[in-house]
Protein backbone atom coordinates (compact mmCIF):
# COMPACT_ATOMS: atom_id res chain seq x y z
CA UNK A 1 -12.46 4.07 -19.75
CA UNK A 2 -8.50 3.03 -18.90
CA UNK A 3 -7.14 5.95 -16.99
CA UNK A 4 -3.83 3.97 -16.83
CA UNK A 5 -0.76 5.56 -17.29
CA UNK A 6 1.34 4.24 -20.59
CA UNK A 7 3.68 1.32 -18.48
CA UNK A 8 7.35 2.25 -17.80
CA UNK A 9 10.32 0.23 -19.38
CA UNK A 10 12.76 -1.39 -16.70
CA UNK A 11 16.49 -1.89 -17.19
CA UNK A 12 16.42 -5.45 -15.43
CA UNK A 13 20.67 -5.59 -16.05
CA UNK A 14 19.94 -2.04 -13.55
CA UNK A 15 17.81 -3.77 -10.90
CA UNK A 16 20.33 -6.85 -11.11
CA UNK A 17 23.23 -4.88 -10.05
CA UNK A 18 21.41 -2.63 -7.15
CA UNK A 19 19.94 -5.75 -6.09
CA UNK A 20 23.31 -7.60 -5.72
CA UNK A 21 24.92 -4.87 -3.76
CA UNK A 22 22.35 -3.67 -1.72
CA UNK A 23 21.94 -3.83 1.93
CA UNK A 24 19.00 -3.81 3.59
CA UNK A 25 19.55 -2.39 6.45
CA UNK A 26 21.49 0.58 5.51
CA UNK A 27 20.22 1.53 2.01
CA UNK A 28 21.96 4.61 1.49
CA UNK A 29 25.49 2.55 2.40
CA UNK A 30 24.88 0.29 -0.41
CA UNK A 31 26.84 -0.40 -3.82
CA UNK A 32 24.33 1.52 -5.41
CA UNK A 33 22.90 3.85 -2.78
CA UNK A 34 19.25 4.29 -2.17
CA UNK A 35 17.13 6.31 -0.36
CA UNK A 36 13.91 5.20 1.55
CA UNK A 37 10.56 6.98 0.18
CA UNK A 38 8.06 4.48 2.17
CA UNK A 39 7.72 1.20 4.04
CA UNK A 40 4.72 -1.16 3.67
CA UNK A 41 3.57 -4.32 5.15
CA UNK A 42 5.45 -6.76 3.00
CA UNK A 43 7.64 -4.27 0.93
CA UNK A 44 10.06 -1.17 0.84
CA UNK A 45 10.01 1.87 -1.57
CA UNK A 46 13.36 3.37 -2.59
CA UNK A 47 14.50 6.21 -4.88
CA UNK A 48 17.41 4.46 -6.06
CA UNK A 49 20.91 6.94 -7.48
CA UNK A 50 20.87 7.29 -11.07
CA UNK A 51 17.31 6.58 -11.57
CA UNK A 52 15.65 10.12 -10.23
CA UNK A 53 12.14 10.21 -11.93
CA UNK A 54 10.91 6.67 -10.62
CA UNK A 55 10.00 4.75 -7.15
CA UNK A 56 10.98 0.85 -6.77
CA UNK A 57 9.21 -1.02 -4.15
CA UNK A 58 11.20 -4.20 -3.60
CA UNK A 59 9.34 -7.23 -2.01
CA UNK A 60 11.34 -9.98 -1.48
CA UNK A 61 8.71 -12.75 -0.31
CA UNK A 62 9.10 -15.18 -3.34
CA UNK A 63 11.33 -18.35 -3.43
CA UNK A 64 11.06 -18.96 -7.64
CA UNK A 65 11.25 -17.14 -10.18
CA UNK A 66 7.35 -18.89 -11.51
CA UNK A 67 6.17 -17.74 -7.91
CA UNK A 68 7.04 -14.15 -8.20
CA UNK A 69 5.68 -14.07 -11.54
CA UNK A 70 2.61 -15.17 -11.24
CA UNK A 71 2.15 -12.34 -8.33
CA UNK A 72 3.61 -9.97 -11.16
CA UNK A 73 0.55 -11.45 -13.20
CA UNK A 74 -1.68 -10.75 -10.38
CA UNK A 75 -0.62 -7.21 -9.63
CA UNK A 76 -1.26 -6.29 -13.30
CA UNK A 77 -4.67 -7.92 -13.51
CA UNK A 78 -5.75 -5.84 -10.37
CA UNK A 79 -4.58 -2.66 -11.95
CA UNK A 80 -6.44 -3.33 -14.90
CA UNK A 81 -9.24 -3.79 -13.05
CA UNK A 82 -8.71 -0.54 -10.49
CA UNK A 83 -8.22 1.40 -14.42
CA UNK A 84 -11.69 0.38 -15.40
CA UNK A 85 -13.28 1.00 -11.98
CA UNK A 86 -12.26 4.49 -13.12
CA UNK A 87 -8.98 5.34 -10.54
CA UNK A 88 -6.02 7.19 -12.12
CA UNK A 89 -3.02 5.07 -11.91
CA UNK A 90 1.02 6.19 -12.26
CA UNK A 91 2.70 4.30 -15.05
CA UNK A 92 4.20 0.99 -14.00
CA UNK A 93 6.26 -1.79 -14.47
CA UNK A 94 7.65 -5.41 -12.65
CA UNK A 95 10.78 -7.03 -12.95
CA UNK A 96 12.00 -10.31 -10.66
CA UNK A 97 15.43 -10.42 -10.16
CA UNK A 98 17.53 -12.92 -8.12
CA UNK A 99 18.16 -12.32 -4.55
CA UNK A 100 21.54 -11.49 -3.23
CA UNK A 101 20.26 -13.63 0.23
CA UNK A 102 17.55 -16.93 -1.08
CA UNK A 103 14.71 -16.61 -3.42
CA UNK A 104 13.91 -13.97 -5.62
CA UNK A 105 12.61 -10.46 -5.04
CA UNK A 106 9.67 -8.59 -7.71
CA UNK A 107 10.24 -4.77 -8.06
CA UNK A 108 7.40 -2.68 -8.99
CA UNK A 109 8.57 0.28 -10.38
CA UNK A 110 6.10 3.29 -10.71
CA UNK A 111 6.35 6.93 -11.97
CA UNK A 112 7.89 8.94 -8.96
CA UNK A 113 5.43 11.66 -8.04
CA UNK A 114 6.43 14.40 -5.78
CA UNK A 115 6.81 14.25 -2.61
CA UNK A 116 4.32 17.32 -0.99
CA UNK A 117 1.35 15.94 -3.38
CA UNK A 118 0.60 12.78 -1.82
CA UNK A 119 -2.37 13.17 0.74
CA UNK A 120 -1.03 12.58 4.31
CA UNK A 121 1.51 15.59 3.58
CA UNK A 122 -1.33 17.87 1.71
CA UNK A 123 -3.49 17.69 5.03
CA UNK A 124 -0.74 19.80 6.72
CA UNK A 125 0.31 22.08 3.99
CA UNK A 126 -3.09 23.03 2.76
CA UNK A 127 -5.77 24.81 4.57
CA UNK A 128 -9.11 23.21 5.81
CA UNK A 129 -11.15 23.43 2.64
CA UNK A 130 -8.30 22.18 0.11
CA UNK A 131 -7.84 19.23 2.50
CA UNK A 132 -12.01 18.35 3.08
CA UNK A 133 -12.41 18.96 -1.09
CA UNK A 134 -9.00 16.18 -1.33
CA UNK A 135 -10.57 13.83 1.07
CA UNK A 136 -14.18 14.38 -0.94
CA UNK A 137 -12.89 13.55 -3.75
CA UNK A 138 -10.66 10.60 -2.67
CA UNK A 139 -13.89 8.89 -0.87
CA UNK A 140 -15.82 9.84 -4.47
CA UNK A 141 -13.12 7.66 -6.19
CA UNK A 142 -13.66 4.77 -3.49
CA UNK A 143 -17.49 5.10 -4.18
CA UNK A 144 -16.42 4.52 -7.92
CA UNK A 145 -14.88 1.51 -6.96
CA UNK A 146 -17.78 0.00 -5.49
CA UNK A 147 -20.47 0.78 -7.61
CA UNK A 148 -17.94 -0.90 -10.41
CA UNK A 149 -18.23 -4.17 -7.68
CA UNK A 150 -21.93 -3.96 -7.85
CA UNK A 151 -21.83 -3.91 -11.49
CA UNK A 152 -19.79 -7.07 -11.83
CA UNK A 153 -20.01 -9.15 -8.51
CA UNK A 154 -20.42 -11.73 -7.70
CA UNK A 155 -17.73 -12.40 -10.40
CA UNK A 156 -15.70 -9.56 -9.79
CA UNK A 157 -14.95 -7.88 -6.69
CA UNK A 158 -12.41 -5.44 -6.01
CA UNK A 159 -10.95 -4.46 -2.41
CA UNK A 160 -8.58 -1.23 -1.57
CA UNK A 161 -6.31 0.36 0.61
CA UNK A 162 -8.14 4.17 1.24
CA UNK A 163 -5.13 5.57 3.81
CA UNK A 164 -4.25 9.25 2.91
CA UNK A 165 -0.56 8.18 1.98
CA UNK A 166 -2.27 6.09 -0.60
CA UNK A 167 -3.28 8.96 -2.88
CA UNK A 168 -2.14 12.16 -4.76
CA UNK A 169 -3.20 14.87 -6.12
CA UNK A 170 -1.55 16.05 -9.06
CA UNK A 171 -0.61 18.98 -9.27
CA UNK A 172 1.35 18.85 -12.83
CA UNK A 173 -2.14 18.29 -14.63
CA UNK A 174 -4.60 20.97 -15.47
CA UNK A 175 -7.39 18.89 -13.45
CA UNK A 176 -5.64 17.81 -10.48
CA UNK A 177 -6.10 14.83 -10.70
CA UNK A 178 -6.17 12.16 -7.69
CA UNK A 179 -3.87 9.69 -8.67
CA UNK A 180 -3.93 5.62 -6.66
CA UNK A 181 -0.64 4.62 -5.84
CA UNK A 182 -1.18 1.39 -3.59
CA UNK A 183 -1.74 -1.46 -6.65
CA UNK A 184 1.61 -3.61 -5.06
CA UNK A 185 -1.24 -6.47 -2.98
CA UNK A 186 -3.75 -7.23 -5.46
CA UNK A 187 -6.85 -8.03 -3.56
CA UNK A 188 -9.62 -9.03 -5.84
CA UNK A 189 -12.06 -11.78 -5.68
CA UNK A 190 -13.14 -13.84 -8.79
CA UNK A 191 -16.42 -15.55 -8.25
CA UNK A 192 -15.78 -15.40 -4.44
CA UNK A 193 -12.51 -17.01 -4.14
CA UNK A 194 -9.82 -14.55 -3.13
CA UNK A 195 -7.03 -14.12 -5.47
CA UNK A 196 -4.02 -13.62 -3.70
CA UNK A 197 -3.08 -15.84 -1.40
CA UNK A 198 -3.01 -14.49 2.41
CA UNK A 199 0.31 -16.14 3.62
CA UNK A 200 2.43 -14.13 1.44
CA UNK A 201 1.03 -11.42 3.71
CA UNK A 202 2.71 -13.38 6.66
CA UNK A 203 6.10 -13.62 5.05
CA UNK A 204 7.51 -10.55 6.43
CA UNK A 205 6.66 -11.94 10.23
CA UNK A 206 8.38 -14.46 12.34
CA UNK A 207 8.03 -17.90 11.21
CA UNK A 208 6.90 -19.36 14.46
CA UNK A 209 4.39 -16.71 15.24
CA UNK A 210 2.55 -16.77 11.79
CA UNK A 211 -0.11 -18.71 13.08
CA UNK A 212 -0.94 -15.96 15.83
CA UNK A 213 -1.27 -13.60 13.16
CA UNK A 214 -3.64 -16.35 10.71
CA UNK A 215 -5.82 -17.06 13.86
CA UNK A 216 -6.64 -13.96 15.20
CA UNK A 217 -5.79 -11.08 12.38
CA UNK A 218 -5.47 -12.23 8.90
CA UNK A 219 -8.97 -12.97 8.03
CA UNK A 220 -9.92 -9.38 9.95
CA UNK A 221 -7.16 -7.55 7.79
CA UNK A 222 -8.04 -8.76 4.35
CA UNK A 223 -12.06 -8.48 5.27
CA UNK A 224 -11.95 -4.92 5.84
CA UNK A 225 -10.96 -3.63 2.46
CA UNK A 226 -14.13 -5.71 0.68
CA UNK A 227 -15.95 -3.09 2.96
CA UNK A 228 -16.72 0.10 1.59
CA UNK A 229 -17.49 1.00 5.08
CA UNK A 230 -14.46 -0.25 6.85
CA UNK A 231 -12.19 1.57 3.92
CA UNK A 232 -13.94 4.93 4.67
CA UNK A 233 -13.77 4.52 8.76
CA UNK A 234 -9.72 3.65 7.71
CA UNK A 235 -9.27 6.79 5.95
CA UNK A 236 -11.00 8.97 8.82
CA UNK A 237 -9.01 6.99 11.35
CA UNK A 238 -5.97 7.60 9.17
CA UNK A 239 -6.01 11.32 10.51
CA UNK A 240 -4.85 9.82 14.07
CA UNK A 241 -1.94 8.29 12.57
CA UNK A 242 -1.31 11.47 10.19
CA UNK A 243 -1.69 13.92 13.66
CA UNK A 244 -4.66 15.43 12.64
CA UNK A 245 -7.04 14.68 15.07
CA UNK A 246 -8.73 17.85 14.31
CA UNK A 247 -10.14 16.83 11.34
CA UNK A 248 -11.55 13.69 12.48
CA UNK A 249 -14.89 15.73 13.15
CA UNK A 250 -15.22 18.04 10.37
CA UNK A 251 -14.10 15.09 7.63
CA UNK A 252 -16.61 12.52 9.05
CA UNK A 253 -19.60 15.08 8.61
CA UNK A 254 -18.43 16.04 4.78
CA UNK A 255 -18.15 12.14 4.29
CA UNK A 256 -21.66 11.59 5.92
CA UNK A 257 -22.74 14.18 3.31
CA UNK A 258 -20.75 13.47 0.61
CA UNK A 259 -20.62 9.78 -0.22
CA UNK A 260 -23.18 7.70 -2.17
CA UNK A 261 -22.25 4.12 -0.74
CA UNK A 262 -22.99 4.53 2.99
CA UNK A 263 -26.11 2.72 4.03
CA UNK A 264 -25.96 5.03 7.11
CA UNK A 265 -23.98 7.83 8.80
CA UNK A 266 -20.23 6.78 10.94
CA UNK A 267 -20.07 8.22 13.88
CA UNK A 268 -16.94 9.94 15.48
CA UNK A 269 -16.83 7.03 18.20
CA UNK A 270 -16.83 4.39 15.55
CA UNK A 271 -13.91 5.49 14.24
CA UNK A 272 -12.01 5.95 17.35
CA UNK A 273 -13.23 2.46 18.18
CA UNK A 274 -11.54 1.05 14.78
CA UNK A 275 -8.29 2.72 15.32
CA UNK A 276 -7.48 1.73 18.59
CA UNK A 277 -8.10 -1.49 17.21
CA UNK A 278 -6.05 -0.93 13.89
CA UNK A 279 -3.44 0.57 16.39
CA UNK A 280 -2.95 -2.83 18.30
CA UNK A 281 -2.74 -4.81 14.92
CA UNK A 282 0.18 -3.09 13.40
CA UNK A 283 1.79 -2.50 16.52
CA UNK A 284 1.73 -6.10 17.13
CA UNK A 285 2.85 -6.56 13.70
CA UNK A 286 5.61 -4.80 13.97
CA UNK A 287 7.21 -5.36 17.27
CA UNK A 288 6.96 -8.85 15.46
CA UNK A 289 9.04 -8.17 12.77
CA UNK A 290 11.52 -6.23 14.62
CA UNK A 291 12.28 -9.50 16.70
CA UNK A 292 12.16 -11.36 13.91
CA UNK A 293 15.11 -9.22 12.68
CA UNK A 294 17.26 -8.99 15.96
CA UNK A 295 16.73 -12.92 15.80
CA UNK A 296 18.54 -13.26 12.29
CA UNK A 297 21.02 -10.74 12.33
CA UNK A 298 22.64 -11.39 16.13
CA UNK A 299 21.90 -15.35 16.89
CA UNK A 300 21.30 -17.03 13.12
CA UNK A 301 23.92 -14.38 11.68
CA UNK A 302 21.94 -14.56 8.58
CA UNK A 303 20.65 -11.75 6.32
CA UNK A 304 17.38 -10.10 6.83
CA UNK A 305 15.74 -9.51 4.17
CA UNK A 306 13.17 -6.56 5.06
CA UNK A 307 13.85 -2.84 5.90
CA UNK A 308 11.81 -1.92 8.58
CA UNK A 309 10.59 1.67 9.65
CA UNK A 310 11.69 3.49 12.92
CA UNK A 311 9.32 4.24 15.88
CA UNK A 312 6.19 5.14 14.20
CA UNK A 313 3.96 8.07 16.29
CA UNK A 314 0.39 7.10 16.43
């Protein structure tokens, strides 16, 4: 059963002119201001003025118009794909638009859900057992996924992103409902071969130090989410990030108890293990970026393309 939203219409003339006067690094400065809801890996979301009740998230990683579209292509085949593995996605659109700098940038534009409903801001508003029943039911939809893999692999097989900032539960709908949010890098395999291709996860670093990242992390990074283990150790570890650290216990043992998938029990030290290593990926990744962007902006005096997030507490 589709549990897709109905997709959103986009006013393309709309993204055209926001994407012509905006600035990267000061949003909220530009022709059309904007205000910064999230920051991924290769992408920004804003909550742009005049358009209230939906979230953009701009990537601009494409150099033709063809290139962008066939990602658009890609993204829409993976959430068709995420529908039928039974996950309840927002409604959703894509439009490419030119760049104001080179290239071309895809929006994906999704139904803006509120703010205090998505899961890494429920863990510190609700008490213990509203967060372990969210986090039960979040690693129940993740089970979902993969007993839809085992159903269709080796043809089809279908990787996610389990982090608590990924999810939310609905609170507007008589079920509450656990809505996925993260369908913007469409890993899926088709007969093996991976769909997307990896360097367009590399775009966002430094040119010359791409091939640090493809020899020692790339392979690593896109691996883990074809794990159902690896994407349940994430989404404990995720609490470290999230300053929870006191749930790391109590979560692991409902999870332990709880999911179908796990051929055995994780263990507390396992997932400390993972994120200290997760920690010194993205750290890496990041301190990359941001010399990446001191680079352009002060000695090529050229525009930089990606809005990057502030010291991060981990």
């Amino acid at each position: 059963m589709t549990l897709m939203e109905h997709d959103l219409s986009v006013d393309r003339e709309f993204l055209e002119r926001f994407e012509t006067g905006l600035d990267p690094q000061h949003p909220e400065t530009s022709r059309i201001p904007a205000r910064i809801l999230g920051y991924g890996e290769i992408s920004s979301i804003f909550a742009i003025e005049g358009m209230p009740a939906v979230a953009f998230k701009r990537m601009p990683i494409f150099s033709t118009v063809p290139e962008a579209e066939s990602y658009a292509a890609m993204f829409h085949t993976y959430s068709r794909h995420l529908a039928e593995a039974g996950l309840t996605l927002p409604a959703q659109a894509t439009a490419v638009v030119p760049s104001a700098g080179e290239g071309v940038v895809l929006y994906i534009v999704q139904r803006q859900l509120p703010g205090q409903d998505f899961g890494h801001h429920l863990i510190h508003a609700a008490d213990r057992d509203e967060v372990l029943l969210l986090i039960s039911d979040i690693v129940a939809l993740i089970d979902g996924v993969w007993a839809f893999n085992a159903t269709r692999k080796p043809h089809l097989e279908l990787a996610l992103d389990g982090q608590l900032s990924n999810w939310v539960r609905s609170m507007q709908e008589p079920s509450h409902a656990v809505l996925y949010i993260d369908t913007s890098t469409p890993l899926f395999r088709i007969d093996g071969r991976e769909q997307l291709d990896p360097e367009k996860l590399l775009k966002s670093a430094p040119g010359a130090l791409r091939w640090i990242l493809r020899r020692f992390f790339l392979d690593d990074v896109m691996n883990r989410y074809y794990s159902h283990r690896d994407v349940v150790i994430d989404l404990i570890a995720n609490l470290y990030k999230e300053q929870r650290p006191d749930l790391i216990v109590p979560v692991t043992e409902a999870i332990n108890h709880s999911s179908t998938f796990l051929d055995r029990p994780i263990q507390p030290e396992a997932v400390d293990r993972y994120y200290r290593s997760d920690r010194i990926i993205w750290t890496l990744f990041l301190a990359f970026r941001r010399m990446d962007r001191w680079l352009s902006r002060h000695l090529l005096r050229r525009r930089y393309e990606f809005i990057l997030p502030g010291p991060i507490k981990r």
